[in-house]
C-alpha atoms as a PDB file:
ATOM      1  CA  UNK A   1      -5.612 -27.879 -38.992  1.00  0.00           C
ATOM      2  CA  UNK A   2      -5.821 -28.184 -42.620  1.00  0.00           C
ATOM      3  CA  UNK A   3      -3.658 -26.505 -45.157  1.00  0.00           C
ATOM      4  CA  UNK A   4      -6.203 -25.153 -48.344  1.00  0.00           C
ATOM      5  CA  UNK A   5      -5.137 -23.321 -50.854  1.00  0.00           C
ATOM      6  CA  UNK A   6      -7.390 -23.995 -53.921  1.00  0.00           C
ATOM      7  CA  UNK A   7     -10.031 -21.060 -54.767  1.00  0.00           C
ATOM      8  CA  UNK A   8     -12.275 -23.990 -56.299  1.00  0.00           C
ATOM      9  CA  UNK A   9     -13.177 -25.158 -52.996  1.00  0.00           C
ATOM     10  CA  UNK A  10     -16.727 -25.599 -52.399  1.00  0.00           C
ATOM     11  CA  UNK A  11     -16.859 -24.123 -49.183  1.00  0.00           C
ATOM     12  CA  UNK A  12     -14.735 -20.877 -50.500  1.00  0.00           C
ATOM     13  CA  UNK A  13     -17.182 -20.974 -53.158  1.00  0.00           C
ATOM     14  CA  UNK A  14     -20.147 -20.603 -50.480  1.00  0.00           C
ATOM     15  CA  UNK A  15     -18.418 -18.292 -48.200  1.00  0.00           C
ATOM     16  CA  UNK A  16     -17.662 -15.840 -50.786  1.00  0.00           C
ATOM     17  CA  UNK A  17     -21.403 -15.605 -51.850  1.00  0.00           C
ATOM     18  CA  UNK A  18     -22.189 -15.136 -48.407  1.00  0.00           C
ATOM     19  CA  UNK A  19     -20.066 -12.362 -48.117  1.00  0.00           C
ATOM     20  CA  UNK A  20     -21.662 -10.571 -50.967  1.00  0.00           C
ATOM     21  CA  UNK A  21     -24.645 -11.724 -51.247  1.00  0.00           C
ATOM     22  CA  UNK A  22     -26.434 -10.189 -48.311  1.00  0.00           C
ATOM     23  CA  UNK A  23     -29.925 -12.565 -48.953  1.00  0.00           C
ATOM     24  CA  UNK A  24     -27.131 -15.692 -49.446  1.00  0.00           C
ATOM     25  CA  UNK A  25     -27.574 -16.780 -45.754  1.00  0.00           C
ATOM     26  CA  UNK A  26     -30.957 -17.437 -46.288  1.00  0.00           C
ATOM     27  CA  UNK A  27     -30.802 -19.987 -48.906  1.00  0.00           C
ATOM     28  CA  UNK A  28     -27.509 -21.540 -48.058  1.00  0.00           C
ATOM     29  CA  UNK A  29     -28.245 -22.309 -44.578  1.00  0.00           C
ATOM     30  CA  UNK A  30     -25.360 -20.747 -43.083  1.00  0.00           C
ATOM     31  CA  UNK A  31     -23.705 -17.488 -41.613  1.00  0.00           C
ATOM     32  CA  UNK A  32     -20.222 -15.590 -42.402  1.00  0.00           C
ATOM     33  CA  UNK A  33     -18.597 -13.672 -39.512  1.00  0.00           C
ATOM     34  CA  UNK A  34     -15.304 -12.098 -40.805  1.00  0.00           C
ATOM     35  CA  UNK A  35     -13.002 -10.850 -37.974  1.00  0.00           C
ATOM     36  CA  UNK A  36     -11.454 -10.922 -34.852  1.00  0.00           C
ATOM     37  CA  UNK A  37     -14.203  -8.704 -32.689  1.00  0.00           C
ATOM     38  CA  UNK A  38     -17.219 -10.742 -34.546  1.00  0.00           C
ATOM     39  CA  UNK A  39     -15.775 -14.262 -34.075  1.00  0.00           C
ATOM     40  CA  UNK A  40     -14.706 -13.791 -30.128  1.00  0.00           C
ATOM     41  CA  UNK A  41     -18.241 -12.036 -29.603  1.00  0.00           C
ATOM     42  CA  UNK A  42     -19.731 -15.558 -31.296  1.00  0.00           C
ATOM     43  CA  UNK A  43     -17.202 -17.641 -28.902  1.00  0.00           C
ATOM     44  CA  UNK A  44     -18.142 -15.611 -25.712  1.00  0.00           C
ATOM     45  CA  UNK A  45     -21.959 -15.955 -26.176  1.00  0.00           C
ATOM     46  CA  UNK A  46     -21.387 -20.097 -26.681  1.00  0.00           C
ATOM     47  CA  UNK A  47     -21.377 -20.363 -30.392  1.00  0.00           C
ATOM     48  CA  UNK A  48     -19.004 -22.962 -31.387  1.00  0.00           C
ATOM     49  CA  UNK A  49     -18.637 -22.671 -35.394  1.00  0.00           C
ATOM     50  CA  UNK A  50     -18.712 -25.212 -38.138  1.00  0.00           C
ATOM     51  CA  UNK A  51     -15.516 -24.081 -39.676  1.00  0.00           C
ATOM     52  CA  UNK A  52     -12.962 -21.625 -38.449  1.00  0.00           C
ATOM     53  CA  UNK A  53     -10.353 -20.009 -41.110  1.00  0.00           C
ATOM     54  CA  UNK A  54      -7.170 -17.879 -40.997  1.00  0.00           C
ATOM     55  CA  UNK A  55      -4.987 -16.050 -42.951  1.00  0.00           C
ATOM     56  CA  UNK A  56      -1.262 -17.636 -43.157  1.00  0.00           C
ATOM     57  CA  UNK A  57      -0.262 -14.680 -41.803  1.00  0.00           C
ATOM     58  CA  UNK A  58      -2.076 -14.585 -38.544  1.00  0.00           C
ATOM     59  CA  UNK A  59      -2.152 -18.283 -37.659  1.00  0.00           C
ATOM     60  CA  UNK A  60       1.616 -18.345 -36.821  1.00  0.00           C
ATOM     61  CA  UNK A  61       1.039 -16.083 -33.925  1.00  0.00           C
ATOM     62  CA  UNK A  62      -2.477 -16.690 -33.446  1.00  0.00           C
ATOM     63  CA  UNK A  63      -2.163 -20.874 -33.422  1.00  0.00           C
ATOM     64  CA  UNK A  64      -2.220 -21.489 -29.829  1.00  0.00           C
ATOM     65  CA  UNK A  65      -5.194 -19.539 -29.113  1.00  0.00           C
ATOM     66  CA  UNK A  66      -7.681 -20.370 -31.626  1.00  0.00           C
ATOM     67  CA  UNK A  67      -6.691 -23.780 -32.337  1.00  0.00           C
ATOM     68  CA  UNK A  68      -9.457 -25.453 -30.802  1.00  0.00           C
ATOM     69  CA  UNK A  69     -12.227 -23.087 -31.278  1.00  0.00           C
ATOM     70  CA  UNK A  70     -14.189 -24.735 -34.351  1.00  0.00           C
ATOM     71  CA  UNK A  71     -15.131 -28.046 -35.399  1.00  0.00           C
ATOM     72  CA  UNK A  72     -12.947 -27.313 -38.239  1.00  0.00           C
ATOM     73  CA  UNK A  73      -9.656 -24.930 -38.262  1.00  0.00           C
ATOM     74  CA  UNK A  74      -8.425 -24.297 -41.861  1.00  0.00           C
ATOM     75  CA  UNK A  75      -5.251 -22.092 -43.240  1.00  0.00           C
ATOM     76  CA  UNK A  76      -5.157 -20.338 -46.394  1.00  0.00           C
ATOM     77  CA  UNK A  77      -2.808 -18.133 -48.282  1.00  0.00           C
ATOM     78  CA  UNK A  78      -3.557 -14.104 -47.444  1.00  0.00           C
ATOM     79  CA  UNK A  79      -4.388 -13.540 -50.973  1.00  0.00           C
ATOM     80  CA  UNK A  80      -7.268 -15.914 -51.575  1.00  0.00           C
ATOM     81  CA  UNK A  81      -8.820 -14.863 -47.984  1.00  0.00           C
ATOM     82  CA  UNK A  82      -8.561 -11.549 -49.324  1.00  0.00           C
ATOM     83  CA  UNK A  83     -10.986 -13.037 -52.171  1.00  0.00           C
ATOM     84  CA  UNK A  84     -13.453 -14.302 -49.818  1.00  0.00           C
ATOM     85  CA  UNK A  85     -14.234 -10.862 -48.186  1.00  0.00           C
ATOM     86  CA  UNK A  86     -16.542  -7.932 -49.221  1.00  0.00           C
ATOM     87  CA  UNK A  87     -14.419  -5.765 -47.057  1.00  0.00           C
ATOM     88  CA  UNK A  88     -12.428  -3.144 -48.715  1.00  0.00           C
ATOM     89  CA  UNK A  89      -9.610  -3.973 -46.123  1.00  0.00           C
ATOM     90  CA  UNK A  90     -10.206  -7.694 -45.635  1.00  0.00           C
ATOM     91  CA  UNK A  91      -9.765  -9.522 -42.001  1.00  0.00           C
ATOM     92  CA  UNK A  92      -7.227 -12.435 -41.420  1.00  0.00           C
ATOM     93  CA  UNK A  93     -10.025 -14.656 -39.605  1.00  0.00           C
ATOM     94  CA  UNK A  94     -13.848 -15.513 -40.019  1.00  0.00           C
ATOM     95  CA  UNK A  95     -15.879 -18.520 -38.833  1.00  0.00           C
ATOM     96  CA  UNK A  96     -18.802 -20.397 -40.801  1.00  0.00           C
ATOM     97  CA  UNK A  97     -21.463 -21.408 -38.620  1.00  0.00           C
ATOM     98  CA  UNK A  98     -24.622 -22.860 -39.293  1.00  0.00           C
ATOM     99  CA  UNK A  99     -27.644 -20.154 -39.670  1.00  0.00           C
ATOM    100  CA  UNK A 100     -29.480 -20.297 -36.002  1.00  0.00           C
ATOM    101  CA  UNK A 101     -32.838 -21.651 -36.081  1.00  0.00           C
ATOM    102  CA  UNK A 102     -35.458 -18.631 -35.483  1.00  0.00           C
ATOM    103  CA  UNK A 103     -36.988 -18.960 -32.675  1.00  0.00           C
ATOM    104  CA  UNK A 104     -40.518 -19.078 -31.347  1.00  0.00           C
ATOM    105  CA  UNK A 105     -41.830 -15.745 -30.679  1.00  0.00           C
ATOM    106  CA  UNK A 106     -41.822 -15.157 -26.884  1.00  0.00           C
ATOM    107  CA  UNK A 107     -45.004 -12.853 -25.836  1.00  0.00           C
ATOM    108  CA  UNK A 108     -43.685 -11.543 -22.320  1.00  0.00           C
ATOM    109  CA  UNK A 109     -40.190 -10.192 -23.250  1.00  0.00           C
ATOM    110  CA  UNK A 110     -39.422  -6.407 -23.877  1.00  0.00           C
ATOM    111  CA  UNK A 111     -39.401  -6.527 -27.583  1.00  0.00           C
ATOM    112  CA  UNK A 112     -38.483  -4.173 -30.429  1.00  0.00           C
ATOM    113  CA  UNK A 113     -40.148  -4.259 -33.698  1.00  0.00           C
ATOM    114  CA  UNK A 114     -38.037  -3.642 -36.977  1.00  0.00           C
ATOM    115  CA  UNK A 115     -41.012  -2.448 -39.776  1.00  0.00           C
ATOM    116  CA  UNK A 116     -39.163  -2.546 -43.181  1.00  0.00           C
ATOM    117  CA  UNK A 117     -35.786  -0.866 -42.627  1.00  0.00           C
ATOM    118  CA  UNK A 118     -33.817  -0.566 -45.655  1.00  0.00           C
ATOM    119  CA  UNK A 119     -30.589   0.299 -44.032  1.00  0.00           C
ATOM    120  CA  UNK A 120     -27.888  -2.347 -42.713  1.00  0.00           C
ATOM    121  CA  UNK A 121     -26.272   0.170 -40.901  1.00  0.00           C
ATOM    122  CA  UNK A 122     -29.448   1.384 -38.805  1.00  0.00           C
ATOM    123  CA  UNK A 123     -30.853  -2.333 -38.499  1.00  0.00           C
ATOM    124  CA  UNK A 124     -27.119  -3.309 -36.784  1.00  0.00           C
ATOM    125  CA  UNK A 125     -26.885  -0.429 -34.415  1.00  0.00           C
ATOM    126  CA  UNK A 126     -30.594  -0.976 -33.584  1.00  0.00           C
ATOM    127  CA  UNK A 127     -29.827  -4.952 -32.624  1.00  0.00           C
ATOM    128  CA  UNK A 128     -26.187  -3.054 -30.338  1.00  0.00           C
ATOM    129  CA  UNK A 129     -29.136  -0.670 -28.572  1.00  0.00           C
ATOM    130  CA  UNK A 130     -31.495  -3.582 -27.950  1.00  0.00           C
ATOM    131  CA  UNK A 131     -29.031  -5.830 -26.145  1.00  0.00           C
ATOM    132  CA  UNK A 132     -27.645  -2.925 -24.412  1.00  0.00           C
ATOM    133  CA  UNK A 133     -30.509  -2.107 -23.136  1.00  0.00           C
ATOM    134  CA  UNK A 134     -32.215  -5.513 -22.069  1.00  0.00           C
ATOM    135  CA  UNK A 135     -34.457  -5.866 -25.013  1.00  0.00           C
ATOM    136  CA  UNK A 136     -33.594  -9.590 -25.606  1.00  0.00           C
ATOM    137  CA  UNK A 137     -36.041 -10.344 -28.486  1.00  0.00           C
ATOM    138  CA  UNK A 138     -36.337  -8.347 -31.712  1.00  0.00           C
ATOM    139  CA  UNK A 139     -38.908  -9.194 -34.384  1.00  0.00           C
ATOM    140  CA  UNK A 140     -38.676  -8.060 -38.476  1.00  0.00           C
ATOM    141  CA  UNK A 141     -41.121  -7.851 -40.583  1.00  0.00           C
ATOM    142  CA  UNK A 142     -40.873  -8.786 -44.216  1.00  0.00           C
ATOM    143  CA  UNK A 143     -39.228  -6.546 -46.147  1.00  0.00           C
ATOM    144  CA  UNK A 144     -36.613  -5.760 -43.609  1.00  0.00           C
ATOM    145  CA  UNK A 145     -32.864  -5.556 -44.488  1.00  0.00           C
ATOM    146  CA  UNK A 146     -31.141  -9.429 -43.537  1.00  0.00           C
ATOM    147  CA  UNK A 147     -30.710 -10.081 -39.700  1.00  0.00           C
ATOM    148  CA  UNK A 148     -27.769 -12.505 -40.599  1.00  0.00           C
ATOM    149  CA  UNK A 149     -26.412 -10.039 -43.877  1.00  0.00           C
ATOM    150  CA  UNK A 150     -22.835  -9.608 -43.363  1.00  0.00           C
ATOM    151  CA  UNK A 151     -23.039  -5.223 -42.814  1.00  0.00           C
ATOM    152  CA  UNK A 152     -25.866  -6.124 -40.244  1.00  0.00           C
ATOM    153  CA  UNK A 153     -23.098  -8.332 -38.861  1.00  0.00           C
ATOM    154  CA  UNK A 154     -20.711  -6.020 -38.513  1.00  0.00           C
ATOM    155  CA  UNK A 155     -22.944  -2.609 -37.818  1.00  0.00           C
ATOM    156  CA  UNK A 156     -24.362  -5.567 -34.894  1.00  0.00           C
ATOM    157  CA  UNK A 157     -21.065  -6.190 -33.155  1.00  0.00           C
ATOM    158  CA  UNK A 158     -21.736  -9.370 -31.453  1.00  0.00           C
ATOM    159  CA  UNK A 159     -25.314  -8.058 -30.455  1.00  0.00           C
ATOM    160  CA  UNK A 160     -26.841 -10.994 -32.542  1.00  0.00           C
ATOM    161  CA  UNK A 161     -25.359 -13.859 -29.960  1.00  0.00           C
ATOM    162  CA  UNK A 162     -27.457 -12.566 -27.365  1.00  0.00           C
ATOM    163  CA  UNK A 163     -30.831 -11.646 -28.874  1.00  0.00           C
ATOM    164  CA  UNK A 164     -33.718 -13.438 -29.710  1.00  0.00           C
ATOM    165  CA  UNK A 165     -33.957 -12.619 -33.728  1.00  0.00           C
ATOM    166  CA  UNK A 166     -37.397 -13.542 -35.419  1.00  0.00           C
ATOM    167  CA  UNK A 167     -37.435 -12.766 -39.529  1.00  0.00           C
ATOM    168  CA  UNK A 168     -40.027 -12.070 -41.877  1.00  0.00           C
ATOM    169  CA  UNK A 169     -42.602 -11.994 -39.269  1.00  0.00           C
ATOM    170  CA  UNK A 170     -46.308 -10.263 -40.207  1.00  0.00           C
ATOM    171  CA  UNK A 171     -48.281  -7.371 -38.414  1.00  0.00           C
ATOM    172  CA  UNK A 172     -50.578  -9.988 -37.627  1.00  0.00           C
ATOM    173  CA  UNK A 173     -47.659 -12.259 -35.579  1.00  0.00           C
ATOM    174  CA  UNK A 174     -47.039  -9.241 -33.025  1.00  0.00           C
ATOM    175  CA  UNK A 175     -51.095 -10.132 -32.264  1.00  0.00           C
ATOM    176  CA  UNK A 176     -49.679 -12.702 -29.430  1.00  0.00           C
ATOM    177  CA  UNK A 177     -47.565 -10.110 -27.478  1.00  0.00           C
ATOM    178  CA  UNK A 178     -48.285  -9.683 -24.006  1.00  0.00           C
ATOM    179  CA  UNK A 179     -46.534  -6.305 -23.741  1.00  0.00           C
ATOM    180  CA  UNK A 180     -47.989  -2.889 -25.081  1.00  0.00           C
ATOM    181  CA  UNK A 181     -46.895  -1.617 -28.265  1.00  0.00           C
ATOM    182  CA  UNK A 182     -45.266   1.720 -28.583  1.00  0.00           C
ATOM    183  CA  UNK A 183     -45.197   3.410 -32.277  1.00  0.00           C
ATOM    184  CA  UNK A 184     -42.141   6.132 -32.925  1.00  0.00           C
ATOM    185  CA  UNK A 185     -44.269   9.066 -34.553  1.00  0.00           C
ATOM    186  CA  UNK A 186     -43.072  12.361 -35.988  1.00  0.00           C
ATOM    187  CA  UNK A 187     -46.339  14.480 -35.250  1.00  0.00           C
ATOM    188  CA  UNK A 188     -48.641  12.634 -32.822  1.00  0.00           C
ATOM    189  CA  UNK A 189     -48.647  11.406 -29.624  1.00  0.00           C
ATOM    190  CA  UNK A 190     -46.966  12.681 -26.048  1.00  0.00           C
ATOM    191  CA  UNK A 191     -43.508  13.078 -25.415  1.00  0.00           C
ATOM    192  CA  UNK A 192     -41.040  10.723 -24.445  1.00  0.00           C
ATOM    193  CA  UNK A 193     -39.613  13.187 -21.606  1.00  0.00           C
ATOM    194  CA  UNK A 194     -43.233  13.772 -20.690  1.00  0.00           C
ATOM    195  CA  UNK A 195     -43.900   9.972 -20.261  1.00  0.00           C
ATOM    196  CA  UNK A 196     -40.967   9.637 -18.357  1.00  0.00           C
ATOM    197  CA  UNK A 197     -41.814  12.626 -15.691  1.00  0.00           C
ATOM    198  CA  UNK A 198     -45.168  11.064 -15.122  1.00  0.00           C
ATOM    199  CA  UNK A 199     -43.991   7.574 -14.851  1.00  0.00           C
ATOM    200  CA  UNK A 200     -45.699   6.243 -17.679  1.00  0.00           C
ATOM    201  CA  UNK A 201     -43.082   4.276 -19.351  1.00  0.00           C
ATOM    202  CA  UNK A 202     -42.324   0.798 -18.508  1.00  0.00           C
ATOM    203  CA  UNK A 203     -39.490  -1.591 -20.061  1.00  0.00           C
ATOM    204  CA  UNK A 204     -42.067  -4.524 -20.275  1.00  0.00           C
ATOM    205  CA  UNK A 205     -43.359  -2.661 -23.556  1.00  0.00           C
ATOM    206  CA  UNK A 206     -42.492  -3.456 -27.807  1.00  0.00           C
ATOM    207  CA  UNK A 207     -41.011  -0.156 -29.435  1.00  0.00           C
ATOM    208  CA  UNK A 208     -42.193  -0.198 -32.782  1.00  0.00           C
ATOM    209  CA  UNK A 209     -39.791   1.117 -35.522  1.00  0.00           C
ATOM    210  CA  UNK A 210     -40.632   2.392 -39.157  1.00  0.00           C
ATOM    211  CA  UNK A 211     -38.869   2.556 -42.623  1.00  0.00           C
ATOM    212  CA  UNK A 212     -36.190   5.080 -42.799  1.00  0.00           C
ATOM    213  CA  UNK A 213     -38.395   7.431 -45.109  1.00  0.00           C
ATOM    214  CA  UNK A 214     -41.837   5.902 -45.068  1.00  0.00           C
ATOM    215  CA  UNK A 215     -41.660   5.754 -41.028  1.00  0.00           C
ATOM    216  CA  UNK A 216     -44.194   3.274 -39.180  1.00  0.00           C
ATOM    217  CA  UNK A 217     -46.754   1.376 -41.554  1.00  0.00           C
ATOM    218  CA  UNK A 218     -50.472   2.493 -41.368  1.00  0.00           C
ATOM    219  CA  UNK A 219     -51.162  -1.065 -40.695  1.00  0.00           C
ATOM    220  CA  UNK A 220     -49.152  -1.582 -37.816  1.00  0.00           C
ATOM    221  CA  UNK A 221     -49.635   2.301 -36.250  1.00  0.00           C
ATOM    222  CA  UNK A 222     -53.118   0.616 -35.859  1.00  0.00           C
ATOM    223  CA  UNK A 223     -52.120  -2.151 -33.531  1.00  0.00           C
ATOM    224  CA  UNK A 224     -50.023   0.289 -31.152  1.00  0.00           C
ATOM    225  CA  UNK A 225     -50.954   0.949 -27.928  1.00  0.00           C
ATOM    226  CA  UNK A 226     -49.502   4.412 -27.874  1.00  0.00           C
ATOM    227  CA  UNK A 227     -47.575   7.184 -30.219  1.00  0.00           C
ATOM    228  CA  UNK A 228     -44.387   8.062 -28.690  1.00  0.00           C
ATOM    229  CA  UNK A 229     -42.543  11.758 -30.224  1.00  0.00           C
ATOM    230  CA  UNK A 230     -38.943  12.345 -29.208  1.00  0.00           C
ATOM    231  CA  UNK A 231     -39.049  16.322 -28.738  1.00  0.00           C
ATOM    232  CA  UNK A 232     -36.121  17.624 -30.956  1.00  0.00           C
ATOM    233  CA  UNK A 233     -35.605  21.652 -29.944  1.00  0.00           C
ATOM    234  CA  UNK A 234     -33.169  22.240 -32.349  1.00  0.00           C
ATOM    235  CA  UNK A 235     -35.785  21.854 -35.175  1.00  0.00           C
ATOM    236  CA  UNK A 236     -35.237  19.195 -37.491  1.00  0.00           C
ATOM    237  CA  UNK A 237     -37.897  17.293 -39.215  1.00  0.00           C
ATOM    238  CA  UNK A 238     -37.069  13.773 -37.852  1.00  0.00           C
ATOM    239  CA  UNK A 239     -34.092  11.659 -36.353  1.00  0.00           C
ATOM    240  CA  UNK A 240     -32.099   8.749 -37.829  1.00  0.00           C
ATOM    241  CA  UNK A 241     -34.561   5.457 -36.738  1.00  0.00           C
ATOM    242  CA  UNK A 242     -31.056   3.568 -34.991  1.00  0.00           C
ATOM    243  CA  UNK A 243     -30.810   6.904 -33.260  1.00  0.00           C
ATOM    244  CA  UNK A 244     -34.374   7.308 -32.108  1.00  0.00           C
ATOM    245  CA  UNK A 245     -34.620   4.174 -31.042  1.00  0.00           C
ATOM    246  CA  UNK A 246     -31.391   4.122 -28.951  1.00  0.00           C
ATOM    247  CA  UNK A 247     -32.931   7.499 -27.252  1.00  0.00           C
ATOM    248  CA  UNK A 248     -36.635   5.348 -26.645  1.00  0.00           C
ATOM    249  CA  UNK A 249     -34.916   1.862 -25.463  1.00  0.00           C
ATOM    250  CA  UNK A 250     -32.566   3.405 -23.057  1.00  0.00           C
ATOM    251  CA  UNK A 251     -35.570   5.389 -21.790  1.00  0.00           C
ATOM    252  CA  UNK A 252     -37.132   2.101 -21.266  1.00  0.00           C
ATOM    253  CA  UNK A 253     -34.692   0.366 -19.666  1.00  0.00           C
ATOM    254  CA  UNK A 254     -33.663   3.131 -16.690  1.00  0.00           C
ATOM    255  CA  UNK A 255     -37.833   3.920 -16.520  1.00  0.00           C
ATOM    256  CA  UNK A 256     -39.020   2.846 -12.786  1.00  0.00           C
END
């Protein structure tokens, strides 16, 4: 364990960016996980991290169980951990760990596809839905909000240990799945329930998901195999995208 307590530190310097910076991971090489749910979801799925750091505060109590759980354990005063975080009531742990390598795109696995979402929020609860439900591999295309950006971290909740994540992919990558694609569409298309009752839903499939206001490029709605529509009786125009994709993966997944 090492005692640090300067703010010029160059790591300090590179967590802090990473913690505000939601693009930072990218060009830095490496990943910031602040708190106690994120880091023991990263331990549990076999991630061992670079560098593990505490607040004063919590190592006294907290000593004999993390001690051995990075390549690196450091200590710092509360106050300048409080510096490093983004959060508007900062944890007393986070871990550094190197930025996984993206994988190779595997063409056989049930799949969702992440079309330019904006929102951190939606993209993180999407990746909780797709693990829940057995969608191991998730694919974004450019111009989708940071896999590894801290609120898709947290809105994630460990999801991201167990998922296959491939960034700025093209429409033209998804050309080498195996597995039909299924567009989300407002207006066209059968729906979901009606799949379901005549056994026309499989999990070996790709849901397709669209920008939050833009919905499912033109380009891409091309390549499906089929328009899905969620039927919504209570009349609203549309659903949240993390919430219509929950409904459509756990569909999947309990489908015979």
């Amino acid at each position: 364990m090492k005692l640090i307590t300067s703010r010029d530190n160059p790591r300090l310097k590179i967590i802090r960016r990473l913690a505000q910076d939601s693009q930072a991971y990218r060009k830095a090489g490496w990943v910031w996980l602040e708190g106690d749910h994120l880091c023991r979801a990263a331990l549990s799925r076999g991630v061992r991290p670079d560098l593990a750091i505490f607040t004063e505060s919590i190592w006294q109590a907290s000593e004999f169980e993390w001690g051995q759980c990075a390549v690196e354990v450091w200590v710092v005063p509360d106050d300048l951990f409080a510096g490093l975080s983004a959060l508007e009531s900062p944890a007393k742990m986070g871990f550094l760990l190197t930025l996984p390598a993206s994988p190779t795109l595997d063409p056989n696995v049930a799949t969702v596809v992440l079309d330019r979402l904006q929102d951190a929020g939606n993209v993180g609860a999407i990746l909780r839905s797709a693990s829940a439900f057995g969608f191991k591999q998730v694919v974004a295309l450019k111009g989708t909000a940071g896999l590894w950006s801290p609120k898709v971290l947290r809105a994630g909740m460990g999801a991201h240990f167990g998922l296959r994540l491939i960034e700025s992919a093209s429409p033209d990558d998804l050309n080498a799945l195996n597995v039909p694609l299924l567009g989300t569409d407002v207006h066209e298309g059968p729906f979901l329930h009606e799949m379901i009752q005549q056994n026309k839903l499989s999990r070996q499939c790709a849901w397709v998901l669209g920008h939050e206001g833009q919905g499912v490029s033109p380009e891409l709605m091309a390549k499906v195999h089929q328009k899905v529509r969620i039927a919504q009786p209570g009349g609203e125009e549309s659903l949240n995208v993390a919430t219509a994709a929950a409904i459509c993966l756990h569909a999947s997944a309990t489908s015979l």
